[in-house]
C-alpha atoms as a PDB file:
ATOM      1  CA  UNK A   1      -2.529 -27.308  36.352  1.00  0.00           C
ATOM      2  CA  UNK A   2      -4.823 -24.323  36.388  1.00  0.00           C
ATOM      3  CA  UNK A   3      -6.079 -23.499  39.671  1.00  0.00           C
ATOM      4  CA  UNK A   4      -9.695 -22.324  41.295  1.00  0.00           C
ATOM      5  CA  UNK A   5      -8.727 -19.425  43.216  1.00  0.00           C
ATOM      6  CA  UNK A   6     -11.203 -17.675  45.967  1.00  0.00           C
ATOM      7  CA  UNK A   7      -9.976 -13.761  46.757  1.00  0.00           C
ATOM      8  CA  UNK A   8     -12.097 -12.216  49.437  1.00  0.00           C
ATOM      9  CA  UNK A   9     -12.456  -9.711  51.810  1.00  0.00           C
ATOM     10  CA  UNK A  10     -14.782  -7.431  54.067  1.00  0.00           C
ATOM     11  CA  UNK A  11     -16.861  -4.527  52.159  1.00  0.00           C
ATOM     12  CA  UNK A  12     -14.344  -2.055  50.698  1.00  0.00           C
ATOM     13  CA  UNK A  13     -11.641  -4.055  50.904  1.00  0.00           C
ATOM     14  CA  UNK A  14     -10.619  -3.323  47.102  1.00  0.00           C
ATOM     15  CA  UNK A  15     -12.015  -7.024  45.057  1.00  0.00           C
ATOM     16  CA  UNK A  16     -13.256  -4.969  42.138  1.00  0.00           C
ATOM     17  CA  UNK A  17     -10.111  -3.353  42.199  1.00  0.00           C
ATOM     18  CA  UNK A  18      -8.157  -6.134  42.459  1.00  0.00           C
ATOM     19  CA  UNK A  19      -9.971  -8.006  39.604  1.00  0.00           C
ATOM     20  CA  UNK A  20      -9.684  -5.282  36.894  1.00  0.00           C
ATOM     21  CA  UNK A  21      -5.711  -5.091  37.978  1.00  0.00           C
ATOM     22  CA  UNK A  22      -5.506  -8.735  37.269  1.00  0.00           C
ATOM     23  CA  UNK A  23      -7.751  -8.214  34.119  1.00  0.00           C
ATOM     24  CA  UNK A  24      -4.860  -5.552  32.913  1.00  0.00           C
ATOM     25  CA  UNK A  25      -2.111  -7.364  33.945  1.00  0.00           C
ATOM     26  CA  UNK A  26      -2.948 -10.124  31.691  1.00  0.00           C
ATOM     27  CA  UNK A  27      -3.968  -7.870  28.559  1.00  0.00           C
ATOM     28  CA  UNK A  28      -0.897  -6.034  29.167  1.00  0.00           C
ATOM     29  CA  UNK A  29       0.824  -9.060  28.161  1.00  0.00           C
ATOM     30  CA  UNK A  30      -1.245  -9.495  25.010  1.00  0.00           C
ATOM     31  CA  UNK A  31      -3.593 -12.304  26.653  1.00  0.00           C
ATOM     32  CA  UNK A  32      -6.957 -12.710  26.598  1.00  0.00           C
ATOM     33  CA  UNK A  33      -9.574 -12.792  29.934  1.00  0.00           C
ATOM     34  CA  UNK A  34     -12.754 -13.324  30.158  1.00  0.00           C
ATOM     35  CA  UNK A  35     -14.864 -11.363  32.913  1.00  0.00           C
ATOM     36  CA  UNK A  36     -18.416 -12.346  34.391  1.00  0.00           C
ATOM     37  CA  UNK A  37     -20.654 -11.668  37.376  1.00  0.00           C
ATOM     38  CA  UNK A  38     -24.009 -13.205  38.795  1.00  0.00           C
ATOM     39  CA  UNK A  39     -26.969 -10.908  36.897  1.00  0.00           C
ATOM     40  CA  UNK A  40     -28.231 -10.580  40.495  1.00  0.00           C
ATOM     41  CA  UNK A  41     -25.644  -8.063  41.286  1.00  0.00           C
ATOM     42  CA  UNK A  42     -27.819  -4.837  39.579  1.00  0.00           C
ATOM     43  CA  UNK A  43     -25.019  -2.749  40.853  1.00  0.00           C
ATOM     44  CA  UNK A  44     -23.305  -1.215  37.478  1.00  0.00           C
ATOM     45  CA  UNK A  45     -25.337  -3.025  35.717  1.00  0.00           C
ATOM     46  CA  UNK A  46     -23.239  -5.108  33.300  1.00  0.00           C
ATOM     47  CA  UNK A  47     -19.742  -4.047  34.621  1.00  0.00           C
ATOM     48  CA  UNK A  48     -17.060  -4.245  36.950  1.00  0.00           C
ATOM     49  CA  UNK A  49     -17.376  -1.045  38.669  1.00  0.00           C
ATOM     50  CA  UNK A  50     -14.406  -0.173  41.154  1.00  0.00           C
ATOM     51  CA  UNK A  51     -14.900   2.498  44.614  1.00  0.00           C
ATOM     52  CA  UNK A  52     -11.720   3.684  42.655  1.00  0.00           C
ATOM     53  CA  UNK A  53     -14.399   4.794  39.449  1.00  0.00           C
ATOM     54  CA  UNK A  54     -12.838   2.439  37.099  1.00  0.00           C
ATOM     55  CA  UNK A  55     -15.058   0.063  35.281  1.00  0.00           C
ATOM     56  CA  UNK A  56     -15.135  -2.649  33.012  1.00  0.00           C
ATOM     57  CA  UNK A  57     -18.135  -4.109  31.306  1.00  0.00           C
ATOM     58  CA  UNK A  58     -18.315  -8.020  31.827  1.00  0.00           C
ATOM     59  CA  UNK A  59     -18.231 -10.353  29.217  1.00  0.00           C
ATOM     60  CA  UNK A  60     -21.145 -12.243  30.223  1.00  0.00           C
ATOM     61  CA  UNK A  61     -23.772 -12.248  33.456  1.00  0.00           C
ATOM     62  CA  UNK A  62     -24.821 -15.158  35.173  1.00  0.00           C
ATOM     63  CA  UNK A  63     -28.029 -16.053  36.043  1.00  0.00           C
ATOM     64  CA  UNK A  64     -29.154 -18.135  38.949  1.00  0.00           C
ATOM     65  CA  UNK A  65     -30.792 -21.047  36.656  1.00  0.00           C
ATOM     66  CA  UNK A  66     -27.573 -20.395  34.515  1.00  0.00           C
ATOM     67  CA  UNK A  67     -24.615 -23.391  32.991  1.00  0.00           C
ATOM     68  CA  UNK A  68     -21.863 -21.365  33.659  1.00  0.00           C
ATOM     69  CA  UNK A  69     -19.647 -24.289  32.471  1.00  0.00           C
ATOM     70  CA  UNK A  70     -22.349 -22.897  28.803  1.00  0.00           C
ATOM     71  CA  UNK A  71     -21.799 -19.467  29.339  1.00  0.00           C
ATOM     72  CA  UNK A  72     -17.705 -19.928  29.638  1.00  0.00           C
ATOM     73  CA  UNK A  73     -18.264 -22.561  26.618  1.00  0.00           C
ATOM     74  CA  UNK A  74     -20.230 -20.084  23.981  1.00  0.00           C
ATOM     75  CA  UNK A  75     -17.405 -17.287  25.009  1.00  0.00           C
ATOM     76  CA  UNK A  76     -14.822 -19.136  24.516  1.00  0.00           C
ATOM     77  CA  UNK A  77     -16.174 -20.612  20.950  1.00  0.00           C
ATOM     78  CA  UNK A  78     -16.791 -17.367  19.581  1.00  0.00           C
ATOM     79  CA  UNK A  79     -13.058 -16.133  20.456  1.00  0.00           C
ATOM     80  CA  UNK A  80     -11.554 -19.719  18.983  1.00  0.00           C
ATOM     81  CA  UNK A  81     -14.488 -18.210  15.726  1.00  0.00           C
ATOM     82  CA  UNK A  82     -12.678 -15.043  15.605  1.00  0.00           C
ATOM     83  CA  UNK A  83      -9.462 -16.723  15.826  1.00  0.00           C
ATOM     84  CA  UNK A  84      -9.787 -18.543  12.683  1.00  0.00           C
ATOM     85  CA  UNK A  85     -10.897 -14.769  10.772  1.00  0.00           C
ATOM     86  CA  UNK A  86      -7.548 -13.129  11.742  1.00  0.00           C
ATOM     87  CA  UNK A  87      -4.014 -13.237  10.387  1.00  0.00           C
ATOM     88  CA  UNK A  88      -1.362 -15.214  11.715  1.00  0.00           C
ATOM     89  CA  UNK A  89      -1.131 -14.649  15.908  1.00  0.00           C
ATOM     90  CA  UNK A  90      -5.227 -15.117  15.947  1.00  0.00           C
ATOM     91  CA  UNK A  91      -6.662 -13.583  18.713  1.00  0.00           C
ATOM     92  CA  UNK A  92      -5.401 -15.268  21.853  1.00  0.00           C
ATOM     93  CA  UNK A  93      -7.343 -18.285  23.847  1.00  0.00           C
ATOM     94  CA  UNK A  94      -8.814 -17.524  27.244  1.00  0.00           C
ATOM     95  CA  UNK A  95      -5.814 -17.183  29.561  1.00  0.00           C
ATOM     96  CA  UNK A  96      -8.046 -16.266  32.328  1.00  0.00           C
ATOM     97  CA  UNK A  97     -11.870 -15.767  33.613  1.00  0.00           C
ATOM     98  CA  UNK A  98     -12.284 -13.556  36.022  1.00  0.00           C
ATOM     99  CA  UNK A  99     -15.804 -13.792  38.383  1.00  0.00           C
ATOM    100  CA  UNK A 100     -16.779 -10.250  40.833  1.00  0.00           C
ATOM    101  CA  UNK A 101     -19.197 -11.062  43.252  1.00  0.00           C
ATOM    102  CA  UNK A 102     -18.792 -14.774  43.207  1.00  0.00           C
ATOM    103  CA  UNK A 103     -20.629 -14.774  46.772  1.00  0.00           C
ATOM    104  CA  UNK A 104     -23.842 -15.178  44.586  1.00  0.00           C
ATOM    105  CA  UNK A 105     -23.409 -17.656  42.294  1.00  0.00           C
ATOM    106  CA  UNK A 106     -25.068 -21.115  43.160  1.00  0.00           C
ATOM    107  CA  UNK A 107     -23.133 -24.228  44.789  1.00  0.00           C
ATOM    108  CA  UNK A 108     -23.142 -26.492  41.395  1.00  0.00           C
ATOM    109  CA  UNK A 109     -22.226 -22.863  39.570  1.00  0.00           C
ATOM    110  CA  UNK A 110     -18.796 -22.926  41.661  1.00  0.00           C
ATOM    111  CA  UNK A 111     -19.013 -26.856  41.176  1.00  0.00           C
ATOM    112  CA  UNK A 112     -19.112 -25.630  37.365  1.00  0.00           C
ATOM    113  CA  UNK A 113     -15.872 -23.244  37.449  1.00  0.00           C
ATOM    114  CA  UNK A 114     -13.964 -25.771  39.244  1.00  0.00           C
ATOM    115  CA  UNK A 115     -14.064 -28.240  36.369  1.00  0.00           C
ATOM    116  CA  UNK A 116     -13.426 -25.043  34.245  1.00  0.00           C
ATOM    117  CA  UNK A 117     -10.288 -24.809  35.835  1.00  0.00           C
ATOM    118  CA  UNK A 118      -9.298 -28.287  36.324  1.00  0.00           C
ATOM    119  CA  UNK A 119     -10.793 -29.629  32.615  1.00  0.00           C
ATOM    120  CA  UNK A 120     -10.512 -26.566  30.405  1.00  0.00           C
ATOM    121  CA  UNK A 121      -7.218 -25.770  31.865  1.00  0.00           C
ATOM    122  CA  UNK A 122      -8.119 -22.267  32.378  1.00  0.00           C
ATOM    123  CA  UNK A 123      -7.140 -20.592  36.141  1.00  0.00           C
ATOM    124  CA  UNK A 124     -10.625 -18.829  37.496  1.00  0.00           C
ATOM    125  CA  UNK A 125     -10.301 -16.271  39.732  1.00  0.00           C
ATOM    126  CA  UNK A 126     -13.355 -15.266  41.812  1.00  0.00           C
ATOM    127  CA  UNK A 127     -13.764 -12.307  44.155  1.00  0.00           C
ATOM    128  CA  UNK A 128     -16.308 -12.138  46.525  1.00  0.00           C
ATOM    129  CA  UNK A 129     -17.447 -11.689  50.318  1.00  0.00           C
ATOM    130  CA  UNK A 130     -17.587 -14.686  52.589  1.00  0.00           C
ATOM    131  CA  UNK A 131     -20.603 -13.714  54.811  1.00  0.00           C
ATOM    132  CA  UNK A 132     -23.340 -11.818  54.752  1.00  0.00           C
ATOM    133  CA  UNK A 133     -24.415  -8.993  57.565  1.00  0.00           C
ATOM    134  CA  UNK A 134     -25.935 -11.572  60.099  1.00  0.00           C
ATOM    135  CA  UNK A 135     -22.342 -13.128  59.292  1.00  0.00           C
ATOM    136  CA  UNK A 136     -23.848 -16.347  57.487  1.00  0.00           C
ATOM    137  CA  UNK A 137     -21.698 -17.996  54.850  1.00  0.00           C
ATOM    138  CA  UNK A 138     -23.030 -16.934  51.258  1.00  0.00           C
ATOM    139  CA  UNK A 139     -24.116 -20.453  49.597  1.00  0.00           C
ATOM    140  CA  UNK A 140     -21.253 -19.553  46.219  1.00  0.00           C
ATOM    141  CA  UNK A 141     -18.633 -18.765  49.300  1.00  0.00           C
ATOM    142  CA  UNK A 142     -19.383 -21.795  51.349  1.00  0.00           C
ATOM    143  CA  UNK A 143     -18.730 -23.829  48.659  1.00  0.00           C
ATOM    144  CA  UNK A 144     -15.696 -21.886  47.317  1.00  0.00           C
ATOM    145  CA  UNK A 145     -14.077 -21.970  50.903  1.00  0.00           C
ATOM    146  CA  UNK A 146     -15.028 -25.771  50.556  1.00  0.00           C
ATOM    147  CA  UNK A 147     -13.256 -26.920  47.031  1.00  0.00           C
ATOM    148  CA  UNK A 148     -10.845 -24.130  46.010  1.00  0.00           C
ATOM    149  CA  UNK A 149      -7.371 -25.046  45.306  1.00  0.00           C
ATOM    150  CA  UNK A 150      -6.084 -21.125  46.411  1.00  0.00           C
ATOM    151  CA  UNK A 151      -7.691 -19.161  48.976  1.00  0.00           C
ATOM    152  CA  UNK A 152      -6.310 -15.434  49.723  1.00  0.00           C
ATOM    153  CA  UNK A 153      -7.928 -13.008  52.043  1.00  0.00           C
ATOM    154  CA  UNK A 154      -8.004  -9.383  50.522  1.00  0.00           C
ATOM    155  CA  UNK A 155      -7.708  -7.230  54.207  1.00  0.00           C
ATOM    156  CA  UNK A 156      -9.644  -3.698  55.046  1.00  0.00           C
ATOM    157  CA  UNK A 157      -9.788  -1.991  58.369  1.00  0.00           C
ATOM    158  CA  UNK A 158     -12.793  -0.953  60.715  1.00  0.00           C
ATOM    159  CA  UNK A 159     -13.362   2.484  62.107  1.00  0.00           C
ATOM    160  CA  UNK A 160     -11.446   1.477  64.546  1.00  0.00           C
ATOM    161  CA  UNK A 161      -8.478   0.543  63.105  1.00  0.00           C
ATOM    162  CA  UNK A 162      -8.618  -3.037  63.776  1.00  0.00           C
ATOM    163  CA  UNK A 163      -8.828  -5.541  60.767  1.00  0.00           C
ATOM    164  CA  UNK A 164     -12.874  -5.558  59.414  1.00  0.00           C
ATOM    165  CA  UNK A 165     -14.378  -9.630  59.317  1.00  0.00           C
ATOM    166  CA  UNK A 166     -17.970  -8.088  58.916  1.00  0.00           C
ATOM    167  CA  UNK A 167     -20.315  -6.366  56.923  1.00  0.00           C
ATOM    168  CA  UNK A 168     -22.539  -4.484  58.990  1.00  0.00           C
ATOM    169  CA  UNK A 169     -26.413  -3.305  56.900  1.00  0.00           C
ATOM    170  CA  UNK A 170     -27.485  -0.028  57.990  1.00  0.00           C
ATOM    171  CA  UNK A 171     -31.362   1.181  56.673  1.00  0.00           C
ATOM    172  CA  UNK A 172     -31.965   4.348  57.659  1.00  0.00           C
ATOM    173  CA  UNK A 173     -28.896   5.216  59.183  1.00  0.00           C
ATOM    174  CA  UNK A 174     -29.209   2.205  61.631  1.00  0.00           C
ATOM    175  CA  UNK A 175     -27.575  -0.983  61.570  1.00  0.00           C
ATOM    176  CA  UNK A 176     -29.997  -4.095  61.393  1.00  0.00           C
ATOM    177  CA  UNK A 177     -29.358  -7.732  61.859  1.00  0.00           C
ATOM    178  CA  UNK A 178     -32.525  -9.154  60.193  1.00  0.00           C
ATOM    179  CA  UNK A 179     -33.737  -9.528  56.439  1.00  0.00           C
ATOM    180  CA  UNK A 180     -33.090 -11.143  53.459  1.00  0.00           C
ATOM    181  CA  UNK A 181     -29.401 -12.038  52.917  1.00  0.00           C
ATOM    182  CA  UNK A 182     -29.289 -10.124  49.474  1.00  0.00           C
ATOM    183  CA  UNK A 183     -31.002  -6.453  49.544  1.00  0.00           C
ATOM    184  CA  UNK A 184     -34.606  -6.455  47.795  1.00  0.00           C
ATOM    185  CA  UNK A 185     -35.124  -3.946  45.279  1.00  0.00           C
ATOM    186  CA  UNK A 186     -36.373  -0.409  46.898  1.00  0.00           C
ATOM    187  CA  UNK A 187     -34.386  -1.456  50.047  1.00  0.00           C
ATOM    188  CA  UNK A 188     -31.923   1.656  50.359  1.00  0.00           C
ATOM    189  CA  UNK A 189     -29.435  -0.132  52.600  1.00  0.00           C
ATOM    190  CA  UNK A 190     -25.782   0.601  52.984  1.00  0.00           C
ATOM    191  CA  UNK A 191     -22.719  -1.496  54.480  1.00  0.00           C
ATOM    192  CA  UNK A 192     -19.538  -1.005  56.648  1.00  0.00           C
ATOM    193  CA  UNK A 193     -16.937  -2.978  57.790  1.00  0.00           C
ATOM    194  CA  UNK A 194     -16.422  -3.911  60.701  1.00  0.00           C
ATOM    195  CA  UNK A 195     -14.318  -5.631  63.567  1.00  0.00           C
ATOM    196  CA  UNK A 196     -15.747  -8.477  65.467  1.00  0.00           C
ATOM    197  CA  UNK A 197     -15.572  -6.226  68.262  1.00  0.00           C
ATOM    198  CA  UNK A 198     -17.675  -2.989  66.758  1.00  0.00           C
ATOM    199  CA  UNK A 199     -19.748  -5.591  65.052  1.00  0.00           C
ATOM    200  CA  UNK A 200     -20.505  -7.267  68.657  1.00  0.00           C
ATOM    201  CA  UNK A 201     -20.981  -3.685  70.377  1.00  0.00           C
ATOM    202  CA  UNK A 202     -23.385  -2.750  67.578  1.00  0.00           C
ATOM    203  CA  UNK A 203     -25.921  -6.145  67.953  1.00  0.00           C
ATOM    204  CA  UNK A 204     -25.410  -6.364  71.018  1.00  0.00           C
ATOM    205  CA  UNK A 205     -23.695  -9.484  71.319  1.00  0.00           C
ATOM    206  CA  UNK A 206     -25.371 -11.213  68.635  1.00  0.00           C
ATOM    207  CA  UNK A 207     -23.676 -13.151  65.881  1.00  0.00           C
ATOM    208  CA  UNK A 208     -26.216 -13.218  63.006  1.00  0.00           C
END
């Protein structure tokens, strides 16, 4: 049975890598993926983009009102199309569909890639962050952490050396605790890693 599987990690702790390695891995073999991301995520625009400076433009975004379970559908049709035009061998089915930044998608969006998985028979791998900087569970993690058949933590290290859990906002150069769980536009905020410990010495004992 093809599995839902839920890869995550701190800030910098390589998903984008890891994603596009899994993305090769299965080309290399002459199989077919298919790779998305929430539309929300204006980072790269429409790709994949690595802290490595490889990139990969998605097959299709996601928006929040979106039928993924549509999306994956239409993708999938128009590769099972193109099939049907080639010469014997076809162009492969979807052996894979890869999700970055799964932390965004809705509830009934991961709902939606589970039945992918489980119904369509194809395994869905989704890379994401569990929590945001006040360390609240993202609604697409939550759920993901919830109904996943495969969950594997992707590990990164603080300043300090110890294994990073958090991901700490700094505007301005200062770290803030406050705000809207995803950045608003013309917000220049940037994110680090962090222990429990660092993260506790920088709020000053606050958890979210």
């Amino acid at each position: 049975m093809a599995k839902l599987y839920f890869r995550y990690g701190a800030m910098n702790s390589g998903k984008s890598t890891a994603l596009l390695q899994a993305a090769f891995n299965y080309e290399e073999r002459g199989q077919r993926v298919l790779v998305a991301k929430p539309s929300v995520d204006v980072k790269g625009a429409g790709q994949v983009m690595s802290r490595l400076g490889v990139t990969r433009a998605v097959d299709f975004l996601i928006g929040a009102e979106d039928d993924v379970e549509a999306l994956f559908n239409d993708e999938a049709g128009m590769i099972a199309h193109d099939a049907l035009l080639e010469s014997v061998g076809g162009v492969p089915p979807v052996a894979c569909l890869l999700i970055d930044e799964a932390q965004f998608l809705t509830p009934e969006q991961i709902d939606g890639l589970m039945r992918i998985a489980t119904l369509r028979r194809v395994p869905v791998m989704c890379y994401g962050i569990r929590t945001d900087f006040r360390t609240r569970a993202f609604p697409g993690s939550a759920r993901l952490l919830e109904i996943a058949h495969t969950l594997e933590e992707l590990k990164t290290i603080c300043r300090c050396g110890r294994k990073a859990m958090f991901n700490g906002r700094r505007i301005d150069g200062r770290f803030v605790f406050a705000g809207d769980q995803v950045a608003i536009d013309g917000v220049e905020a940037t994110y680090e890693s962090l222990c429990s410990a660092c993260y506790l010495e920088e709020s000053g004992g606050r958890l979210g």
